[in-house]
Each structure stands twice: as C-alpha cells, then as structure tokens.
N, C-alpha and C. Protein backbone atom coordinates (compact mmCIF):
# COMPACT_ATOMS: atom_id res chain seq x y z
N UNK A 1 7.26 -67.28 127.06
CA UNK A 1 6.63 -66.74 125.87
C UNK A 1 6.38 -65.23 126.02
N UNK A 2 6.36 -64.59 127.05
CA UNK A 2 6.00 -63.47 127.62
C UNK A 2 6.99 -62.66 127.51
N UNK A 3 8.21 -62.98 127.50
CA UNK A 3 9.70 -62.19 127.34
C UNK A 3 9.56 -62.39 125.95
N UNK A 4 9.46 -63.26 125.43
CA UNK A 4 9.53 -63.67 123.53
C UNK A 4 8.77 -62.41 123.15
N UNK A 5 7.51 -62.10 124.04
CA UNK A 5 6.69 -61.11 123.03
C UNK A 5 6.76 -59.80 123.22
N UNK A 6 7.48 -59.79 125.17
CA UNK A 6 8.06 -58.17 124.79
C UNK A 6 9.12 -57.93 124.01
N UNK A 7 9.83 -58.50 123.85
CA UNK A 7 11.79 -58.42 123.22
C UNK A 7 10.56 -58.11 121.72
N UNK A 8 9.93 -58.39 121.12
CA UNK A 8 9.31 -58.24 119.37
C UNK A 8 8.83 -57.13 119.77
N UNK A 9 7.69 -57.11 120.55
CA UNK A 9 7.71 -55.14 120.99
C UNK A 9 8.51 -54.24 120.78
N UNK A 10 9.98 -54.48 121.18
CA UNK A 10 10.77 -53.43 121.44
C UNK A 10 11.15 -53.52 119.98
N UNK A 11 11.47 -54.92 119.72
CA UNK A 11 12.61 -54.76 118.27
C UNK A 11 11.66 -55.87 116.91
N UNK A 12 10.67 -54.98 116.67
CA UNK A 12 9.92 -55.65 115.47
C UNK A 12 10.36 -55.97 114.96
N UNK A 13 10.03 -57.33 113.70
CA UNK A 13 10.43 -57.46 112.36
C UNK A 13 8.73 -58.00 111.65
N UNK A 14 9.61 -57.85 110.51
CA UNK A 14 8.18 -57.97 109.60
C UNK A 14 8.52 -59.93 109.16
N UNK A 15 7.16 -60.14 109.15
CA UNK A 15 7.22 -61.67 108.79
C UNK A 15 7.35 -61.86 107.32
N UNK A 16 7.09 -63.24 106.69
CA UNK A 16 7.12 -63.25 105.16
C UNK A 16 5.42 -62.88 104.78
N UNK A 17 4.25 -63.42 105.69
CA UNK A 17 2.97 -62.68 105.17
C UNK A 17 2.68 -60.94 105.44
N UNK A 18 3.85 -60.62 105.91
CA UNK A 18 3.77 -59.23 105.72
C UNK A 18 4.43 -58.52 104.23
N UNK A 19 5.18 -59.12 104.00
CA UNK A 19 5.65 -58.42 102.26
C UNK A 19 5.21 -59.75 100.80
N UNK A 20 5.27 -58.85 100.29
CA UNK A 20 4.55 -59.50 98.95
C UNK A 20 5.92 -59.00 97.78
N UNK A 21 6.08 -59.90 97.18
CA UNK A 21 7.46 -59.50 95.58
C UNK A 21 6.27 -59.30 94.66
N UNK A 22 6.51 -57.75 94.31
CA UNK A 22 5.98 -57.58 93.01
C UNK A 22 7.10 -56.95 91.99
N UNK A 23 6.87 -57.43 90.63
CA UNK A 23 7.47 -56.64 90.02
C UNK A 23 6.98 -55.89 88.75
N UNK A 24 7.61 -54.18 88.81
CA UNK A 24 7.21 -53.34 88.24
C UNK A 24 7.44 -53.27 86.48
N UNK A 25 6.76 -53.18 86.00
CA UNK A 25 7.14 -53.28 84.58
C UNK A 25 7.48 -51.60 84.06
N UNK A 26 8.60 -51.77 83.05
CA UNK A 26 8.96 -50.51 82.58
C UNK A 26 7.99 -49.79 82.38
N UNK A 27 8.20 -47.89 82.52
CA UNK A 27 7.49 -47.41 82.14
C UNK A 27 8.16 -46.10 81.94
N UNK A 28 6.84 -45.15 81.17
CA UNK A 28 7.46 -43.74 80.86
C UNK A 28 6.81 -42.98 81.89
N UNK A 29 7.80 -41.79 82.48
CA UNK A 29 6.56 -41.38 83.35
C UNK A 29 7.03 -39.69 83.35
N UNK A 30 6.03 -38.64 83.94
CA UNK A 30 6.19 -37.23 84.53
C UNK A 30 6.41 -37.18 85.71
N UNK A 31 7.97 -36.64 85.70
CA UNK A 31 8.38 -36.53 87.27
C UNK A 31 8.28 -34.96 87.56
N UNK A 32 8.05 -34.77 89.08
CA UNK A 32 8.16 -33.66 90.03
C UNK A 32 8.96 -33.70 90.68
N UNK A 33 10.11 -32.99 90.98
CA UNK A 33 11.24 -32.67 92.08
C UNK A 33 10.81 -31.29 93.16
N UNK A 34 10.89 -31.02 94.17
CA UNK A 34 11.10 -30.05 94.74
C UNK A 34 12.28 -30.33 96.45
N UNK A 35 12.62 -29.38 96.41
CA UNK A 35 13.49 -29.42 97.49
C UNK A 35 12.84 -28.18 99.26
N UNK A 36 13.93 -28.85 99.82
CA UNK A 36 13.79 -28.07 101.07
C UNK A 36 12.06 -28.33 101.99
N UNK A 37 12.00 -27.78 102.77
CA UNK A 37 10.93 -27.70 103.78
C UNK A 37 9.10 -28.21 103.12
N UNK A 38 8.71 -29.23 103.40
CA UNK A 38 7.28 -29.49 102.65
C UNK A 38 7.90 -30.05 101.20
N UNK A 39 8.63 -30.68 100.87
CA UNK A 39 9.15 -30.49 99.75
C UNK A 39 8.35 -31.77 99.18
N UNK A 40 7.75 -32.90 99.73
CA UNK A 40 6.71 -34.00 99.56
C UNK A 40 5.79 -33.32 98.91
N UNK A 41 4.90 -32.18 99.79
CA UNK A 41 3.24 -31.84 99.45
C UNK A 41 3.85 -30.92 98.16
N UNK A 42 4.58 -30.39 98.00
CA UNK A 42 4.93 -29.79 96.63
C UNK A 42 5.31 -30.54 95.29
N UNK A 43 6.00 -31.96 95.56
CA UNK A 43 6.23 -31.98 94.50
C UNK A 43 4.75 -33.18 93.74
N UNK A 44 4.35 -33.43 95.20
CA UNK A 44 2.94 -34.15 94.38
C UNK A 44 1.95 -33.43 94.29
N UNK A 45 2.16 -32.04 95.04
CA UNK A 45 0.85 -30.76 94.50
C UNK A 45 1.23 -30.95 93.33
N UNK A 46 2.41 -30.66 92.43
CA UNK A 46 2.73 -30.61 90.87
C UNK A 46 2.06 -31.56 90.11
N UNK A 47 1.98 -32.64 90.59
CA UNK A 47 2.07 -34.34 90.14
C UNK A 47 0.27 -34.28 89.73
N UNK A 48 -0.51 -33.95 90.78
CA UNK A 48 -1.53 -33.49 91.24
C UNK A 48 -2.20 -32.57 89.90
N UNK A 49 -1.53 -31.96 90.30
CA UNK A 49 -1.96 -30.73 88.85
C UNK A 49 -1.85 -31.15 87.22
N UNK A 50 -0.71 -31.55 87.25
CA UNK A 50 -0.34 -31.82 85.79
C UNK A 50 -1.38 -32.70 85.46
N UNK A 51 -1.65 -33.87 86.23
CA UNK A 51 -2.86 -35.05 86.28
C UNK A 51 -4.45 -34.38 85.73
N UNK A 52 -4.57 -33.58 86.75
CA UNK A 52 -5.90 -32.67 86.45
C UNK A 52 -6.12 -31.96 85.10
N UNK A 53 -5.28 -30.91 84.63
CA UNK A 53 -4.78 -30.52 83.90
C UNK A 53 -4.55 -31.35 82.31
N UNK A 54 -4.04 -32.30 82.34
CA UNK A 54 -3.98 -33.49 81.26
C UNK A 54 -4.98 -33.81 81.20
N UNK A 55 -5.82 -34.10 82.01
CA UNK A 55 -6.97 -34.83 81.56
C UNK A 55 -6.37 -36.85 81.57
N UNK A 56 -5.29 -36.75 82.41
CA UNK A 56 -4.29 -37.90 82.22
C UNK A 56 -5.24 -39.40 82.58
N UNK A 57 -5.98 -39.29 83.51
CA UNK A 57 -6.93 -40.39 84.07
C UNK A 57 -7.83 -40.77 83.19
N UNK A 58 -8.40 -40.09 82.25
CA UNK A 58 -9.13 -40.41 80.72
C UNK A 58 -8.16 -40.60 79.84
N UNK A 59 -6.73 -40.65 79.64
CA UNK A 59 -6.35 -41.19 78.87
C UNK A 59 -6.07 -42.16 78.83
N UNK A 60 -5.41 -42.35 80.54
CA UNK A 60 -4.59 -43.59 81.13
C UNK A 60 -5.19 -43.54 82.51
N UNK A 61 -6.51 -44.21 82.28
CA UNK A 61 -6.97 -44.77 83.82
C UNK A 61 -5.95 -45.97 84.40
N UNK A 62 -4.85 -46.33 84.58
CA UNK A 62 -4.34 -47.22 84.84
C UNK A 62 -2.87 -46.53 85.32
N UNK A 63 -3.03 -45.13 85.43
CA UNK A 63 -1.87 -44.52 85.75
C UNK A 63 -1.32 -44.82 87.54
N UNK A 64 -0.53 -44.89 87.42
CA UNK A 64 0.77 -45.23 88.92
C UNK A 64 1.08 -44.10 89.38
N UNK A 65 0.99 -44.16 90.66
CA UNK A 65 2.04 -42.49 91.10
C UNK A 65 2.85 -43.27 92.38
N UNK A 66 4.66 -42.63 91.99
CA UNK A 66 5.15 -43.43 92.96
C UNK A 66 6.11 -41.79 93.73
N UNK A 67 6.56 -41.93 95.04
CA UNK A 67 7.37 -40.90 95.44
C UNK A 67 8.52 -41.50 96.30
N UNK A 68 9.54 -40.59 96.30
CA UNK A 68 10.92 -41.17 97.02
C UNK A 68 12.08 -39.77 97.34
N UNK A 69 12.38 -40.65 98.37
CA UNK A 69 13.57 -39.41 98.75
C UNK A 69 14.10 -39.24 97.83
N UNK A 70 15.09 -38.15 96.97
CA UNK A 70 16.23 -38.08 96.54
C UNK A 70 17.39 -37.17 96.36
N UNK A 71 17.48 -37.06 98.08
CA UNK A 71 18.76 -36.56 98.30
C UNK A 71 19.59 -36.66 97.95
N UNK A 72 20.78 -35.92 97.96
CA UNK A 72 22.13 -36.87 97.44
C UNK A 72 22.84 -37.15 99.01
N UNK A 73 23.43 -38.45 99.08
CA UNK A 73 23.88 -38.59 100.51
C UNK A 73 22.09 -39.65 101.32
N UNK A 74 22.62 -40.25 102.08
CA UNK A 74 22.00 -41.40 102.49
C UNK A 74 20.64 -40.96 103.42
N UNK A 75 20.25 -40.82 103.28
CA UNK A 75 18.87 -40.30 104.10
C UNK A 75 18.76 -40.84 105.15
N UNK A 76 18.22 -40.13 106.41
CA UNK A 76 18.03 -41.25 107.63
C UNK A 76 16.56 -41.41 107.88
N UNK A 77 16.04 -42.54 107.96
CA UNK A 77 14.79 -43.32 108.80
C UNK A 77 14.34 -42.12 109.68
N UNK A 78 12.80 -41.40 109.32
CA UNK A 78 12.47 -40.80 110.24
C UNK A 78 12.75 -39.41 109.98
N UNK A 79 13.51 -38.94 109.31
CA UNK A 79 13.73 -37.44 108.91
C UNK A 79 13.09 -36.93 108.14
N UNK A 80 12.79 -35.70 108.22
CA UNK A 80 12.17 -35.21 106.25
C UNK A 80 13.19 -35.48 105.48
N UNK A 81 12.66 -35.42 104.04
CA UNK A 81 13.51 -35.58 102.98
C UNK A 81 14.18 -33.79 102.47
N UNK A 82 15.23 -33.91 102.01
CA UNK A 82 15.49 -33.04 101.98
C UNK A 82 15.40 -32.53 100.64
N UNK A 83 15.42 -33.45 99.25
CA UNK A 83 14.62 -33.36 97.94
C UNK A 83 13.60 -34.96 97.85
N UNK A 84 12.65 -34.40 97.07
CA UNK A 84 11.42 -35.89 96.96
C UNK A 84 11.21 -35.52 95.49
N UNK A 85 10.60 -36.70 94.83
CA UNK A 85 10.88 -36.57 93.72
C UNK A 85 9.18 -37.58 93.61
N UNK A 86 8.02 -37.19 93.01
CA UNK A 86 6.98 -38.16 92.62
C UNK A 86 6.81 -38.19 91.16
N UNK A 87 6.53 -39.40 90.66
CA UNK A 87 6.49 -39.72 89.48
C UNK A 87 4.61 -40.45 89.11
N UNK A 88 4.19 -40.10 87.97
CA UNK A 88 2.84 -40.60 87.52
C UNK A 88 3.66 -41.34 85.72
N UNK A 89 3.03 -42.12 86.02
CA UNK A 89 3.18 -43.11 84.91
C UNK A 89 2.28 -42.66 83.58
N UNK A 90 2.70 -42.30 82.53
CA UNK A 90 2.06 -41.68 81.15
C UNK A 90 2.22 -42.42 79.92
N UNK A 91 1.27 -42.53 79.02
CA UNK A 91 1.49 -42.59 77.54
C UNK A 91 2.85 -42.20 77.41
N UNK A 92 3.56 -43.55 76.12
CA UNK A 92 5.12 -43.17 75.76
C UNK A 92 5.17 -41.65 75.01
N UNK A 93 4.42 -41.42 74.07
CA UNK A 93 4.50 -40.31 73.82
C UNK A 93 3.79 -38.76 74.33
N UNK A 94 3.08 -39.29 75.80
CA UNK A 94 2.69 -37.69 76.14
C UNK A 94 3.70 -36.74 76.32
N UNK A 95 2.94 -35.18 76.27
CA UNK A 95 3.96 -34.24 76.15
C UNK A 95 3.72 -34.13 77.73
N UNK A 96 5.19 -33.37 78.41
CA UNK A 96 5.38 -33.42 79.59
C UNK A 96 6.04 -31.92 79.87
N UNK A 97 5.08 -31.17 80.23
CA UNK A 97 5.64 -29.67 80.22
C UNK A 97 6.10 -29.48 81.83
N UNK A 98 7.27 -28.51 81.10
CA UNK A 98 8.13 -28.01 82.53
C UNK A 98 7.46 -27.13 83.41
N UNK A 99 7.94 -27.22 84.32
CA UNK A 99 9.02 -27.38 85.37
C UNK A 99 9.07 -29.01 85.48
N UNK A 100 8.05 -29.98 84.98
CA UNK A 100 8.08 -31.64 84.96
C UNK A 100 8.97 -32.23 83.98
N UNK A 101 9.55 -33.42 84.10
CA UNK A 101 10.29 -33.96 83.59
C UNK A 101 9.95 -35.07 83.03
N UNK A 102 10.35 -35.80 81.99
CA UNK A 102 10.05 -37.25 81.63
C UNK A 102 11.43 -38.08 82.42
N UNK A 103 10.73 -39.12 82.72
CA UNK A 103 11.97 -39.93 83.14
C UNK A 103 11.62 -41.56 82.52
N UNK A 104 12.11 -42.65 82.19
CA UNK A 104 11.81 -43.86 81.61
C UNK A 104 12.76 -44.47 83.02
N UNK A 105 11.80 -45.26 83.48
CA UNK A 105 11.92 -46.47 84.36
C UNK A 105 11.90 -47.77 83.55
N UNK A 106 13.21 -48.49 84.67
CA UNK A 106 14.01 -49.57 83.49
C UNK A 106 12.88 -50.61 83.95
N UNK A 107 11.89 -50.92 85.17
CA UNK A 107 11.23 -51.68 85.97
C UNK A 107 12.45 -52.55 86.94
N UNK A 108 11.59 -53.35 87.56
CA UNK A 108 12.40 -54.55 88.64
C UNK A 108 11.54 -54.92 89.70
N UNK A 109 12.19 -55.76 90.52
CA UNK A 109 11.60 -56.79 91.31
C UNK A 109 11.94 -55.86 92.58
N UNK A 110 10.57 -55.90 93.63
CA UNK A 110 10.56 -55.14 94.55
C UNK A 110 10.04 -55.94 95.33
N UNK A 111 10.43 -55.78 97.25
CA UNK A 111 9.76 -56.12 98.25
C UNK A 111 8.20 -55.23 98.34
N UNK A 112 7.67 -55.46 98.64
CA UNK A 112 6.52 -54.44 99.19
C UNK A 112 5.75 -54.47 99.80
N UNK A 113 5.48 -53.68 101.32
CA UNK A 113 5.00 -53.57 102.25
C UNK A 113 3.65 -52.24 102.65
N UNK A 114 2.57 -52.72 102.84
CA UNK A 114 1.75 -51.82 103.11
C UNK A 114 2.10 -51.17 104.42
N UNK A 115 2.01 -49.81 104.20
CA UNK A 115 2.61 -48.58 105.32
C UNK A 115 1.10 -48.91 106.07
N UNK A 116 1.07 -48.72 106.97
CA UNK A 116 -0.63 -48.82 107.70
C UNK A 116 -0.62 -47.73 108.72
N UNK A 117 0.39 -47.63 109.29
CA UNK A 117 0.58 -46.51 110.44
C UNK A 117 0.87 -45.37 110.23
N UNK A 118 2.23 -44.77 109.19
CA UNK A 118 2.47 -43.50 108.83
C UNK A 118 3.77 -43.87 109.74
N UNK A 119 4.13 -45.07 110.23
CA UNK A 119 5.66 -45.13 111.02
C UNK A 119 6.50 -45.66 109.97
N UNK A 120 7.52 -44.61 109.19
CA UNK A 120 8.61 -44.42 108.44
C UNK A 120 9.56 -45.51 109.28
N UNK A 121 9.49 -45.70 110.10
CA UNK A 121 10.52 -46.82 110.57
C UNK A 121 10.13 -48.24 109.82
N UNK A 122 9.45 -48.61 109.24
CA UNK A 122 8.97 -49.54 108.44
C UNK A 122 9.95 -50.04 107.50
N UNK A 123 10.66 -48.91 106.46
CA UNK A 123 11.70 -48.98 106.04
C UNK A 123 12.55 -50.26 106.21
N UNK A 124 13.13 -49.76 107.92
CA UNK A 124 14.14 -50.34 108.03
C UNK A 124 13.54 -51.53 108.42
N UNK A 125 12.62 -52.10 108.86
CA UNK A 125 12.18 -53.45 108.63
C UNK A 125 12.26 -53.83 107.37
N UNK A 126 11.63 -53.37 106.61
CA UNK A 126 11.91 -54.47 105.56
C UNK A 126 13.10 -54.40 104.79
N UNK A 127 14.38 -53.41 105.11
CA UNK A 127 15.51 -53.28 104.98
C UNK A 127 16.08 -54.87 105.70
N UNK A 128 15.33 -54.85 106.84
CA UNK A 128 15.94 -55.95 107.66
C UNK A 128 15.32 -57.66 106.94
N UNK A 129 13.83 -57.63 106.35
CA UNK A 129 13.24 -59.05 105.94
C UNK A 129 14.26 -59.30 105.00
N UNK A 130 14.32 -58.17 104.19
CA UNK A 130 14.98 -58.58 102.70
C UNK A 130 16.65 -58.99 102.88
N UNK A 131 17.38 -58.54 104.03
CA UNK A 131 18.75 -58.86 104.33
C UNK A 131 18.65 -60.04 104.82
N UNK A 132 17.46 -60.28 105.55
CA UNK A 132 17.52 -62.06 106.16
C UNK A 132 17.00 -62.72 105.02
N UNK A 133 16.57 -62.61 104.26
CA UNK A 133 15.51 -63.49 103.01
C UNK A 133 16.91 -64.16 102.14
N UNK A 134 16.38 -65.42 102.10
CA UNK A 134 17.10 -66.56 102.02
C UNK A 134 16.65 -66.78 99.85
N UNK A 135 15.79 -65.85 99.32
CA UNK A 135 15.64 -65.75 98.47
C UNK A 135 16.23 -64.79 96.99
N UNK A 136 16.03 -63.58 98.66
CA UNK A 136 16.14 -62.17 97.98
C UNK A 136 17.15 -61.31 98.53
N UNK A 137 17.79 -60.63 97.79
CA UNK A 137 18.74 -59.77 97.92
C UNK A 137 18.57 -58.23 97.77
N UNK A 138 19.39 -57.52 98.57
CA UNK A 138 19.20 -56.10 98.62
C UNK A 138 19.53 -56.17 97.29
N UNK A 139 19.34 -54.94 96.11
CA UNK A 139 19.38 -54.47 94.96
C UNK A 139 19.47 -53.08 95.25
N UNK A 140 19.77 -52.04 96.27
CA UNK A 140 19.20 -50.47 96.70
C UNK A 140 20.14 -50.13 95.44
N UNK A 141 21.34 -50.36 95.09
CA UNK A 141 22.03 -49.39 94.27
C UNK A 141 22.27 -50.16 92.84
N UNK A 142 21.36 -50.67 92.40
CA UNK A 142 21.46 -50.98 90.92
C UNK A 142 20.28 -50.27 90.14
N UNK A 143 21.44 -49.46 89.15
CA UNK A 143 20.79 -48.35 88.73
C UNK A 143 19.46 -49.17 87.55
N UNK A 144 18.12 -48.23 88.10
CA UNK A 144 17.15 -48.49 87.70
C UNK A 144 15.84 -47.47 86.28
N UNK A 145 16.85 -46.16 86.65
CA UNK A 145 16.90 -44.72 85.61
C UNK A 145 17.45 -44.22 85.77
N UNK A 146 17.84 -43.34 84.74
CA UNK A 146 18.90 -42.03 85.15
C UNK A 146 18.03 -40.84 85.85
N UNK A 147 18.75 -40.13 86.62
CA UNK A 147 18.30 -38.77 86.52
C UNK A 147 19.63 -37.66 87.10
N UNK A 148 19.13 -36.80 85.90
CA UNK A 148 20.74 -35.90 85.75
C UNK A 148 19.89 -35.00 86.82
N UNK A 149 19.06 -34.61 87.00
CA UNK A 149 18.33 -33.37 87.74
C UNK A 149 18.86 -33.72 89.29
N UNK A 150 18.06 -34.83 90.20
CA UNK A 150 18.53 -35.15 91.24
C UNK A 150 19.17 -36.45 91.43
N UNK A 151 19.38 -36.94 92.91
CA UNK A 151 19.82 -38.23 93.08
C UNK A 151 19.20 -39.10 92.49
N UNK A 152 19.25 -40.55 91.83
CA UNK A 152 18.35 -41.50 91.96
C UNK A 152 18.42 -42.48 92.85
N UNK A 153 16.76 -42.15 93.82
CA UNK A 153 16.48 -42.73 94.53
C UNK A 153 16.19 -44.19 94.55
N UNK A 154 16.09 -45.20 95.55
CA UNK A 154 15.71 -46.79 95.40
C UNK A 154 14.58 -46.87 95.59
N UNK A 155 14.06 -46.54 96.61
CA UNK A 155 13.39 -47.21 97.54
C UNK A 155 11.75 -46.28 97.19
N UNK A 156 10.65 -46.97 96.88
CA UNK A 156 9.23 -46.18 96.55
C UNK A 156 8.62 -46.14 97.24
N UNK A 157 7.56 -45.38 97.09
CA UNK A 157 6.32 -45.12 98.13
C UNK A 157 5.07 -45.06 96.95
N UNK A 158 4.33 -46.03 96.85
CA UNK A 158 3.63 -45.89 95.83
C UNK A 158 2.44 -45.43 96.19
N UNK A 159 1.30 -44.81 95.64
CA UNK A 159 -0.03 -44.30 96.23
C UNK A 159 -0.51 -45.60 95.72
N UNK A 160 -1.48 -45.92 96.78
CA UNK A 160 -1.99 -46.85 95.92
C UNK A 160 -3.47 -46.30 95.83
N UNK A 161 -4.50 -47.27 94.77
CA UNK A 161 -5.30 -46.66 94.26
C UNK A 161 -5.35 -45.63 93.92
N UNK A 162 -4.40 -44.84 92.87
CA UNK A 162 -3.93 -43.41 92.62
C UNK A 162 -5.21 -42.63 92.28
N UNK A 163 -6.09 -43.84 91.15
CA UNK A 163 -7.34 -42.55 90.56
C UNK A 163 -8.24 -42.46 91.83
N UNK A 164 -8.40 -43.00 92.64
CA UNK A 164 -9.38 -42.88 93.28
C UNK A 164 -8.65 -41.53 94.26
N UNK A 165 -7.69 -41.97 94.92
CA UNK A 165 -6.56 -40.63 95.79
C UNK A 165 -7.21 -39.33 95.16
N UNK A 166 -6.35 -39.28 93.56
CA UNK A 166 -6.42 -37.83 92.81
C UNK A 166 -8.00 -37.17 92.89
N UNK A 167 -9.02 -38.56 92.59
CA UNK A 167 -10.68 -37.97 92.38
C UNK A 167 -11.17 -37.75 93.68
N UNK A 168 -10.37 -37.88 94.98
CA UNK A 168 -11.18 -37.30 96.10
C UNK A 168 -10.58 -35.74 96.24
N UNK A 169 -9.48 -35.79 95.44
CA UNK A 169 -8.99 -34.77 96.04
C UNK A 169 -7.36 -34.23 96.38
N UNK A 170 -6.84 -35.37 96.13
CA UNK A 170 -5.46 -35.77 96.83
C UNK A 170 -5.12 -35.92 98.34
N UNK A 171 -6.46 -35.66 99.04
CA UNK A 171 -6.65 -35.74 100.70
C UNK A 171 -5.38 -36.80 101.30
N UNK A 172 -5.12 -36.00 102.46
CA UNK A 172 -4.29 -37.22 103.13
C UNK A 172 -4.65 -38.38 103.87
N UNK A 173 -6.30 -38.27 104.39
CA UNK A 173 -6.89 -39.14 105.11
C UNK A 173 -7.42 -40.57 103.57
N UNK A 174 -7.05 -39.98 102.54
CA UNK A 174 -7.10 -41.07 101.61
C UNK A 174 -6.05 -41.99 100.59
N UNK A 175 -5.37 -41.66 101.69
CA UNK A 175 -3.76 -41.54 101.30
C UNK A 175 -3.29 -43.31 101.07
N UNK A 176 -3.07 -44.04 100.55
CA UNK A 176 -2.39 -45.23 101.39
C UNK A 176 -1.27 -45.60 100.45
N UNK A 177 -0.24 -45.70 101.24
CA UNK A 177 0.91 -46.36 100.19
C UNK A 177 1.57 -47.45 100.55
N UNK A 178 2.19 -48.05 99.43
CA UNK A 178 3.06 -49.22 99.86
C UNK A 178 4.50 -49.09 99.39
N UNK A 179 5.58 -49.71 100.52
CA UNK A 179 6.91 -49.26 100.43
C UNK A 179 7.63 -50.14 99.59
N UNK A 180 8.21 -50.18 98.79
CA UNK A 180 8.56 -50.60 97.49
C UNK A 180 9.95 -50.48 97.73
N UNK A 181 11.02 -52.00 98.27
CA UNK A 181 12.14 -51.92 98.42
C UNK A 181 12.96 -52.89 97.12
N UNK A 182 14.14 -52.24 96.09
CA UNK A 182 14.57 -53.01 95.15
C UNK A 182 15.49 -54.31 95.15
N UNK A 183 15.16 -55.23 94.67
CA UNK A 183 15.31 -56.94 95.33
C UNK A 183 15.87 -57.33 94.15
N UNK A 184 17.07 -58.18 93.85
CA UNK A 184 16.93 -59.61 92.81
C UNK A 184 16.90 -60.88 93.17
N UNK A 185 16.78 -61.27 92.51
CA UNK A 185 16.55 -62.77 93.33
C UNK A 185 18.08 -63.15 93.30
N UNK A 186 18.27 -64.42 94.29
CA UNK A 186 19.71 -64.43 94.63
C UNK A 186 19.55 -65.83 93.68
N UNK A 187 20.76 -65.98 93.33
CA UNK A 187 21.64 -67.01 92.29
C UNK A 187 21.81 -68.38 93.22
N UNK A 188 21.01 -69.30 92.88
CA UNK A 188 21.27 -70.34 93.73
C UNK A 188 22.28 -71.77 92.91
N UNK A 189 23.82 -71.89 93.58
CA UNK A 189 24.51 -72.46 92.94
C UNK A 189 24.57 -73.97 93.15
C-alpha cells in the first residue's frame, strides 16, 4: 500500500469527488484582452474597472467573471499566457465601451475543479479525469463564441464569489477560482 501511495505522489489524479459537472447558461458579457508580460493582472485590472465604473454589481449582483488563455497555438501547463482574455457577465443590453468588447457565450457543460493551491498543473489532471470518464468527453474545440479579436479559448478560470473578490478590492489573497474544462456527455449506444 506504501508503493500504491508513493507512485499517486509522483503521478496524481483527481478522483470523481474532486470535480463537479456544472453547466453554464448563455450569456452576454464585457470582455478584456491584453497581451504580452502581466497580461492576466491587466486584462482583469480592465474587467475590474469597467465593474466599478458601471456601477455593474447594483445592476447585476449576480454577475460572473471568468478568465482564459487565448493564445493562438496550444499553450503549455505552467507557462504564462501569452494573451488572457477575462470576461464579466452583463445585462443583454448594457453599453460596453472600448477598449472592452461584448462577446455572447453560447453556454455548455463543464468539468470543474476548485484550484486550492495556485498549481496550474491541475489542468492537466482534469484533462486526464475527463479523458478517463466513462460519462464525459473532452469538448476543448467545439466552438462555444466567436471572437474575431483573439483566439477562442476552452478552458475557464472562473473567480468565484466575484462580488465579494471586486468589494475587497480585487486582492489576490481573495482570489479563488475554479477550472472550468468543456465536456459533452458521451452518446451511449
């Protein structure tokens, strides 16, 4: 049992009470892109602002903020991103001033895993539950919105508890997200 539990040491996997299927319902939202170096704390400084600024949390206390690589070309586990792209969920008709974008999310069925550590290798675990899941199927490249600006990305990082995040501050020590991998259910014949 002792070899059983170093060999999981070395080469984790995530169990089934570690991910939860939720699925996201369509929405309209204000996206932030920025590229190159810090390009995360910039594009949710934007995200951040526009929020404040709107007055968006009194309109829509129920607002979402999600972020994701979107490079073009495959990103690796563990690297910075080289464009990130965060999105806050808005009224269909708010106005959405530039340099921000509107984007309409089609929704879908997602794995999702609470990040607890800040170890980006997490990813590829649940890259790995969802390839063994006898239920669920990878979905990474079924297109879910357009976006002519950058890549569209799969895979989310959602803040969770967003109003509470934005009303401390946007602090990182209040940070918590969950990794949001895109799933369909598999066709059982």
């Amino acid at each position: 049992m002792g070899e059983l539990n170093a060999v999981e040491a070395v080469f984790p996997k995530l169990e089934d009470r570690d991910v939860r299927i939720v699925h996201l319902p369509p929405m309209t939202v204000a996206a932030a892109y920025a590229s190159g170096e810090g390009c995360e704390g910039r594009a949710l400084d934007a995200i951040t602002r526009f929020v404040a600024d709107s007055r968006l949390l009194e309109i829509k206390p129920d607002a979402r903020s999600f972020g994701f690589d979107c490079s073009k070309g495959e990103a690796k586990v563990g690297e910075p991103s080289r464009v990130y792209e965060v999105w806050v969920s808005i009224p269909e008709g708010m106005a959405v001033p530039a340099p921000l974008v509107r984007r309409t999310f089609h929704g879908g069925l997602y794995a999702a895993h609470v990040l607890r550590s800040w170890d980006f290798q997490d990813w590829r675990l649940l890259k790995d539950w969802v390839d063994a899941s006898d239920r669920y199927a990878n979905d990474w490249d079924a297109p879910r919105w357009v976006s002519p600006e950058t890549a569209a990305g799969q895979g989310f990082e959602e803040t969770l508890n967003f109003t509470n995040f934005v009303r401390k501050g946007g602090r990182m020590e209040d940070l918590q997200l969950d990794l949001l991998f895109p799933i369909r259910e598999k066709v059982v014949a």
